[in-house]
C-alpha atoms as a PDB file:
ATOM      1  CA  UNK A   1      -8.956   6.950 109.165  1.00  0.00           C
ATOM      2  CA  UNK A   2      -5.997   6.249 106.786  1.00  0.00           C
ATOM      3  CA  UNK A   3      -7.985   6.867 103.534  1.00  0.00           C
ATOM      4  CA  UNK A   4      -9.467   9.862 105.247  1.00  0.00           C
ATOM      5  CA  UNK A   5      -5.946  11.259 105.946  1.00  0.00           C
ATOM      6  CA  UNK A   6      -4.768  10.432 102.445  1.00  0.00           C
ATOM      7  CA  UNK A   7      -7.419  12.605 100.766  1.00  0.00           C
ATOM      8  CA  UNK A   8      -6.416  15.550 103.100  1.00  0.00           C
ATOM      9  CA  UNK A   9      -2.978  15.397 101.806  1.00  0.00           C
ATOM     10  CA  UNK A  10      -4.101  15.170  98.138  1.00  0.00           C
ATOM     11  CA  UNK A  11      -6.512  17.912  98.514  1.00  0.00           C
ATOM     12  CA  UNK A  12      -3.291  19.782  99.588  1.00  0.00           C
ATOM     13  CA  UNK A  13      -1.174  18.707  96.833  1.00  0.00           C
ATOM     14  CA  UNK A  14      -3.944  20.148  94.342  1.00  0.00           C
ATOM     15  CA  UNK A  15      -4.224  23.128  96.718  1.00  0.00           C
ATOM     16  CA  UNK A  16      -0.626  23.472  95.757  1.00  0.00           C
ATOM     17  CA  UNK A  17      -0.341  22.677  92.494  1.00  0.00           C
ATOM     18  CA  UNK A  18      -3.084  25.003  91.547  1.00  0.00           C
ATOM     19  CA  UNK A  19      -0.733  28.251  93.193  1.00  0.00           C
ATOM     20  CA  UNK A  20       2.259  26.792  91.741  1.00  0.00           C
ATOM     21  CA  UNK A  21       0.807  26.015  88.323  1.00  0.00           C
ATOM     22  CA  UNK A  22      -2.040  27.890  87.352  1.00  0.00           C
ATOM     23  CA  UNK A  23      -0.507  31.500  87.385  1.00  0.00           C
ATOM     24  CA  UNK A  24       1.338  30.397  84.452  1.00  0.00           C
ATOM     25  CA  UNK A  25      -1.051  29.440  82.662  1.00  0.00           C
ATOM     26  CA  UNK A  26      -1.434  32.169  80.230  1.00  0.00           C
ATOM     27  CA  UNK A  27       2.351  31.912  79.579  1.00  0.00           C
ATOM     28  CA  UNK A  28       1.573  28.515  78.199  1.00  0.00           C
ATOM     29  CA  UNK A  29      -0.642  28.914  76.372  1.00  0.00           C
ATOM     30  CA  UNK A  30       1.005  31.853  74.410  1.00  0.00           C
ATOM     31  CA  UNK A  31       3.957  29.572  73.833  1.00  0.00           C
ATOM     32  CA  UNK A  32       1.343  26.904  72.319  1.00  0.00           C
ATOM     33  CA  UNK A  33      -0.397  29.431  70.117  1.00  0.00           C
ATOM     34  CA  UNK A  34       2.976  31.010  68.614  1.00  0.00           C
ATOM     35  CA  UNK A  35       4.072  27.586  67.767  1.00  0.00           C
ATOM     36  CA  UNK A  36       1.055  25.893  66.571  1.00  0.00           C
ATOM     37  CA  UNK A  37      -0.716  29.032  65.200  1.00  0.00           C
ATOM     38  CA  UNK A  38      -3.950  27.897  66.180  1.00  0.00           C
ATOM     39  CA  UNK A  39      -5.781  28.562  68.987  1.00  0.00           C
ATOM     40  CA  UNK A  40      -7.902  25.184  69.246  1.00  0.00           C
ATOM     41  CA  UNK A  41      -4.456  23.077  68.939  1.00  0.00           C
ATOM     42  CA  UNK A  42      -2.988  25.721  71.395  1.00  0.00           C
ATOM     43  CA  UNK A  43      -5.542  25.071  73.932  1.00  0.00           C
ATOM     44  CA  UNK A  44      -5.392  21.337  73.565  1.00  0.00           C
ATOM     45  CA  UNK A  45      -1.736  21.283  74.267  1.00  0.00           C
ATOM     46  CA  UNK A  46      -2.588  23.456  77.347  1.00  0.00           C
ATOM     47  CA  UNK A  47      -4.719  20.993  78.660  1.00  0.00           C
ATOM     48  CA  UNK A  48      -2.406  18.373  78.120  1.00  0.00           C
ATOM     49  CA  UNK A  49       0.545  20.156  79.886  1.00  0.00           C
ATOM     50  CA  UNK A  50      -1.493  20.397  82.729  1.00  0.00           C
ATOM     51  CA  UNK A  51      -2.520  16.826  83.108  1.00  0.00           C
ATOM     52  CA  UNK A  52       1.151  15.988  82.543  1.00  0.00           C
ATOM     53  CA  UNK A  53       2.058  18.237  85.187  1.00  0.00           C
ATOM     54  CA  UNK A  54      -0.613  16.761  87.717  1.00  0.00           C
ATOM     55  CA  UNK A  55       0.968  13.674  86.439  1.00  0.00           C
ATOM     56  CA  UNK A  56       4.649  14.489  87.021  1.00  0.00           C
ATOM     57  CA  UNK A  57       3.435  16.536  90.337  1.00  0.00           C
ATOM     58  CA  UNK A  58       6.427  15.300  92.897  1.00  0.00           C
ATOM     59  CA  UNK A  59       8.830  16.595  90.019  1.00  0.00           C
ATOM     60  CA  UNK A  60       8.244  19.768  90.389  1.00  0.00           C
ATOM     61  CA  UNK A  61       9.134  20.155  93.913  1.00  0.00           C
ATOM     62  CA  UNK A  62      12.162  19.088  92.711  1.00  0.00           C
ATOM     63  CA  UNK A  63      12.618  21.663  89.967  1.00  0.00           C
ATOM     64  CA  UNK A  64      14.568  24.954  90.580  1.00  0.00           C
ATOM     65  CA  UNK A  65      11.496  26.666  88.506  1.00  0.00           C
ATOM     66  CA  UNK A  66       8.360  24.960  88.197  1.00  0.00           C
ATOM     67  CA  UNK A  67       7.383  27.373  85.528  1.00  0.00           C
ATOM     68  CA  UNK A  68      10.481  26.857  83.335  1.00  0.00           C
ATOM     69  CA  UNK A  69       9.503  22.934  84.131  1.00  0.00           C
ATOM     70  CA  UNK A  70       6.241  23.758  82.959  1.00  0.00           C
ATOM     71  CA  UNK A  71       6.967  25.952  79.398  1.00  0.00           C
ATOM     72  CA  UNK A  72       9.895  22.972  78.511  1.00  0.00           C
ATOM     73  CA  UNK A  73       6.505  20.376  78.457  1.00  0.00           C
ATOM     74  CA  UNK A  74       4.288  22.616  76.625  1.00  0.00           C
ATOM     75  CA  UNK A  75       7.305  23.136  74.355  1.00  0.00           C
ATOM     76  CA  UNK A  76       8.113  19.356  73.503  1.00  0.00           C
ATOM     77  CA  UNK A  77       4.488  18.793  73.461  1.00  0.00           C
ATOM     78  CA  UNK A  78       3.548  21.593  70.059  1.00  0.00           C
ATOM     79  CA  UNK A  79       6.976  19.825  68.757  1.00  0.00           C
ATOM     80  CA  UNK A  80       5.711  16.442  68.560  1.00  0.00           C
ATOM     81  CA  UNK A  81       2.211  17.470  67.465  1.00  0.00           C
ATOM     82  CA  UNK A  82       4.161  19.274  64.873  1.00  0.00           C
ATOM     83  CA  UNK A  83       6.010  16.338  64.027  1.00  0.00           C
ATOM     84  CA  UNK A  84       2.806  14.047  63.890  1.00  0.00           C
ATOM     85  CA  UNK A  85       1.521  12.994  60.488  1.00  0.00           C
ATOM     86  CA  UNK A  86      -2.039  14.241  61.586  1.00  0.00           C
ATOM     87  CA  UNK A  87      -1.497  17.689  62.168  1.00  0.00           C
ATOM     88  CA  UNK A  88      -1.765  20.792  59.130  1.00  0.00           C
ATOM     89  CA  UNK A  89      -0.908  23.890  60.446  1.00  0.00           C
ATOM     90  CA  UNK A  90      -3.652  26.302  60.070  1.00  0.00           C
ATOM     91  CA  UNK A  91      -2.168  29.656  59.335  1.00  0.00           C
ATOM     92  CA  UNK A  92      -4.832  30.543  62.130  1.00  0.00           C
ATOM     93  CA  UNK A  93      -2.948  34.246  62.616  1.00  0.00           C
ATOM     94  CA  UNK A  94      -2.991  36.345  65.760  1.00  0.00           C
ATOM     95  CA  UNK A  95      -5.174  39.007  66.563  1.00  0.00           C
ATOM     96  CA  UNK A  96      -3.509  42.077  65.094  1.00  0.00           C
ATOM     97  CA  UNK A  97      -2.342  44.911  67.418  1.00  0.00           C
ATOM     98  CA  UNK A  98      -5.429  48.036  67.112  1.00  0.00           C
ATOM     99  CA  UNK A  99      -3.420  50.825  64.958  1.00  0.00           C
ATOM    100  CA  UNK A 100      -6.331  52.582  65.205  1.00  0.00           C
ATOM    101  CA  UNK A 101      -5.139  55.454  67.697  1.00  0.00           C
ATOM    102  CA  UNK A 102      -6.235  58.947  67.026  1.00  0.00           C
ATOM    103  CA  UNK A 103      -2.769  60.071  66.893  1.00  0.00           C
ATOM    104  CA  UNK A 104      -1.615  58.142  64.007  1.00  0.00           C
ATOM    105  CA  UNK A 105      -2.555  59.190  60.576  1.00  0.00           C
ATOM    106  CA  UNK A 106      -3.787  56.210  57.623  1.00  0.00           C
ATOM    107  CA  UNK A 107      -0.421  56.282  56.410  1.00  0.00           C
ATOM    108  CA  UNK A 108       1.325  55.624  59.738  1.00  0.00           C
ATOM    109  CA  UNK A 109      -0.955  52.864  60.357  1.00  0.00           C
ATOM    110  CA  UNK A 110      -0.392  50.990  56.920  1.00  0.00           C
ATOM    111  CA  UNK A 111       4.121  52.278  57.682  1.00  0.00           C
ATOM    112  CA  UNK A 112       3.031  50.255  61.150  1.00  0.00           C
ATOM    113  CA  UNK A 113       0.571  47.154  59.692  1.00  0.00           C
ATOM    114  CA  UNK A 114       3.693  46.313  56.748  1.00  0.00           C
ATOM    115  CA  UNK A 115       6.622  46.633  59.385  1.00  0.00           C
ATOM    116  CA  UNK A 116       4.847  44.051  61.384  1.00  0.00           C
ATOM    117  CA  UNK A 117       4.519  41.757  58.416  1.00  0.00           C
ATOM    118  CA  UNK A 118       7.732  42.173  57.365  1.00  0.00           C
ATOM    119  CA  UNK A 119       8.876  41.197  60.905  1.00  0.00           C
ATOM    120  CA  UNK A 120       6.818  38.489  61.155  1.00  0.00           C
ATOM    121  CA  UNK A 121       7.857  37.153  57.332  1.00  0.00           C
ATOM    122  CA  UNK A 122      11.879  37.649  58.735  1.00  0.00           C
ATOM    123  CA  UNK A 123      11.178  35.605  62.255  1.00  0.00           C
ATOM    124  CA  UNK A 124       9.336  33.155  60.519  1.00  0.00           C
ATOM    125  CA  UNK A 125      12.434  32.476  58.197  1.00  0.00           C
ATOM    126  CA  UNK A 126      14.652  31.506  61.027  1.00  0.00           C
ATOM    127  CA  UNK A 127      15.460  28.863  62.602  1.00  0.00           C
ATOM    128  CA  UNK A 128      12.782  27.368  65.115  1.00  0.00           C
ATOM    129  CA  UNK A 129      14.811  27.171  68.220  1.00  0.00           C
ATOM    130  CA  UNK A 130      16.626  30.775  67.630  1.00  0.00           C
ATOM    131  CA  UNK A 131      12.660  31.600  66.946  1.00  0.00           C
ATOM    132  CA  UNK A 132      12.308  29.720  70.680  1.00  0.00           C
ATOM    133  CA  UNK A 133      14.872  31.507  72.207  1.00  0.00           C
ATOM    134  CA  UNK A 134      13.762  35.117  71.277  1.00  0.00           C
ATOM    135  CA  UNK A 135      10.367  33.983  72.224  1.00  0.00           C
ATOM    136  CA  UNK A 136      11.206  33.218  75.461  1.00  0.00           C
ATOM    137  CA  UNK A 137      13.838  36.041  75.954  1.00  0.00           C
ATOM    138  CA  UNK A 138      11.999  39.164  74.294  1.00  0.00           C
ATOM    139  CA  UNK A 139       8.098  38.122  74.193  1.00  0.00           C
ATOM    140  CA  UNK A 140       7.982  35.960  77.644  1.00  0.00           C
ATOM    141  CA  UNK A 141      10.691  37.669  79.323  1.00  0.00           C
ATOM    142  CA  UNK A 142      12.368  34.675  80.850  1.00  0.00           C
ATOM    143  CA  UNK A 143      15.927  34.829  82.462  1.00  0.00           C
ATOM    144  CA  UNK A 144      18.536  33.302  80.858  1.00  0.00           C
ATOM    145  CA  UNK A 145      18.832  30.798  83.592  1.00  0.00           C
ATOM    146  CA  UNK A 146      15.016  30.135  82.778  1.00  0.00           C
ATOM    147  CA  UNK A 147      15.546  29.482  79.493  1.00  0.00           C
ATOM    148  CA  UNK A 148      18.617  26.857  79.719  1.00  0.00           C
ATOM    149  CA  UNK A 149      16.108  24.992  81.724  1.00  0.00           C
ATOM    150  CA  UNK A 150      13.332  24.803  79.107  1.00  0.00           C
ATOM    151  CA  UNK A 151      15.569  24.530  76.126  1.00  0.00           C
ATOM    152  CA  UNK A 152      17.906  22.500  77.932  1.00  0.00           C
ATOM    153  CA  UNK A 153      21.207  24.898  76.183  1.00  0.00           C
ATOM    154  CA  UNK A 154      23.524  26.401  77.931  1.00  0.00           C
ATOM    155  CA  UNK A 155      23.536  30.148  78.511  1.00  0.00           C
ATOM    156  CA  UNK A 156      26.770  30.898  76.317  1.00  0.00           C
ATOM    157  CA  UNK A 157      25.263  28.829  73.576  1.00  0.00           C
ATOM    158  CA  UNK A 158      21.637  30.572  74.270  1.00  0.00           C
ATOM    159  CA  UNK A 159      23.498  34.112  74.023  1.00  0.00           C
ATOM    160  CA  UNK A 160      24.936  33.370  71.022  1.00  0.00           C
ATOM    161  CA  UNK A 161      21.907  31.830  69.281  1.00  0.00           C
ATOM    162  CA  UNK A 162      19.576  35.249  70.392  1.00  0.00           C
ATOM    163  CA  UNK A 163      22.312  37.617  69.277  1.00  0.00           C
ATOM    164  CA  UNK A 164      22.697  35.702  65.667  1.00  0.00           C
ATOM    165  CA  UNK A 165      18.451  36.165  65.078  1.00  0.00           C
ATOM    166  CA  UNK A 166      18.434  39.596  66.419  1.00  0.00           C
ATOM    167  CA  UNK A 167      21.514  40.423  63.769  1.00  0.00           C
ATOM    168  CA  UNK A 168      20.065  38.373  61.002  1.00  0.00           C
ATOM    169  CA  UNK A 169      16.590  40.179  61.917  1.00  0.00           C
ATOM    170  CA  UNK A 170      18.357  43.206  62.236  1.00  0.00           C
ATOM    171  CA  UNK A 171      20.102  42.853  58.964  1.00  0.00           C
ATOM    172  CA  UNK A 172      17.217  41.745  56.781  1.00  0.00           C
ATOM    173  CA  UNK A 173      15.086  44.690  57.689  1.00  0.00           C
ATOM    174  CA  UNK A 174      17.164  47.303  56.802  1.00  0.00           C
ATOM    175  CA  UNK A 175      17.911  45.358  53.952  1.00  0.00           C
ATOM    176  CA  UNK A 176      14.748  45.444  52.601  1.00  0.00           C
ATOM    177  CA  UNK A 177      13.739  48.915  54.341  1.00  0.00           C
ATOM    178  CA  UNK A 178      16.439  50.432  52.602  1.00  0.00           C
ATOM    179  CA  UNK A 179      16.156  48.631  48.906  1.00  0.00           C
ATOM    180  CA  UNK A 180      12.816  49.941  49.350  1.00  0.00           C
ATOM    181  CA  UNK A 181      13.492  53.540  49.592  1.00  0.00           C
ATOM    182  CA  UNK A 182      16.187  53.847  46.519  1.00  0.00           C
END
């Protein structure tokens, strides 16, 4: 009767962990792919959050957000396989947004195609955690209060950081939009 009971309550804790943890899922494995730029290393690391999760289960009741818990793993997880000696980074790119509206004309497109690759060039240039931060703040839309828990910054300090990139950003494009039109 014991061991009977004892799968009951594990079936609950997966029953659990699967509402807690698998609606953020996709959020994961976003952060994965922007950092590893692959999508086979992306979905490793997703699988490996997720059995470190199971793993680290009776944490996460502890956590204030078992998402920001969740994103601060995946994060220190495409770090150290970063890190490792093994890994090459694949320039596997992104899918590219479809420009192909009928409203814009060829030469909006291309305006559209170059101002993404510029953007792209002038994120990549920065450094990774600022890159982190507006990651988390502009792309995944996480609270400040979310993101001192993944990063493990304060707020002030995670303010500061996003407003430097976004200036620097900022900055560099017109920079180069406007050498570009004398």
């Amino acid at each position: 009767m014991k061991s009977s009971r004892a799968r009951l309550d594990c079936r609950m804790d997966a029953q659990a962990f699967k509402q807690l943890i698998l609606p953020t899922k996709n959020r994961l494995y976003r952060m994965a792919l922007s950092l590893l730029k692959d999508s086979e290393e992306a979905n490793d690391m997703l699988q490996e959050t997720m059995l470190r999760l199971w793993t680290h289960r009776q944490k996460l009741a502890e956590c204030q957000s078992a998402e920001a818990f969740a994103l601060r793993i995946t994060r220190n997880l495409c770090l150290d396989r970063i890190k490792s000696k093994g890994y090459k980074n694949r320039a596997g790119q992104a899918e590219m947004p479809d420009w192909g509206s009928a409203e814009a004309t060829p030469y909006r497109k291309l305006e559209l195609m170059d101002s993404e690759q510029l953007m792209k060039r002038l994120f990549a240039v920065l450094p990774e955690q600022q890159q982190t931060l507006i990651r988390l703040r502009d792309v995944e839309e996480l609270s400040y209060e979310e993101i001192e828990e993944v990063t493990g910054l304060s707020v002030n300090t995670i303010r500061v950081n996003l407003s430097r990139a976004r200036k620097a950003v900022r900055e560099n494009f017109t920079k180069i939009n406007n050498y570009e039109l004398e």
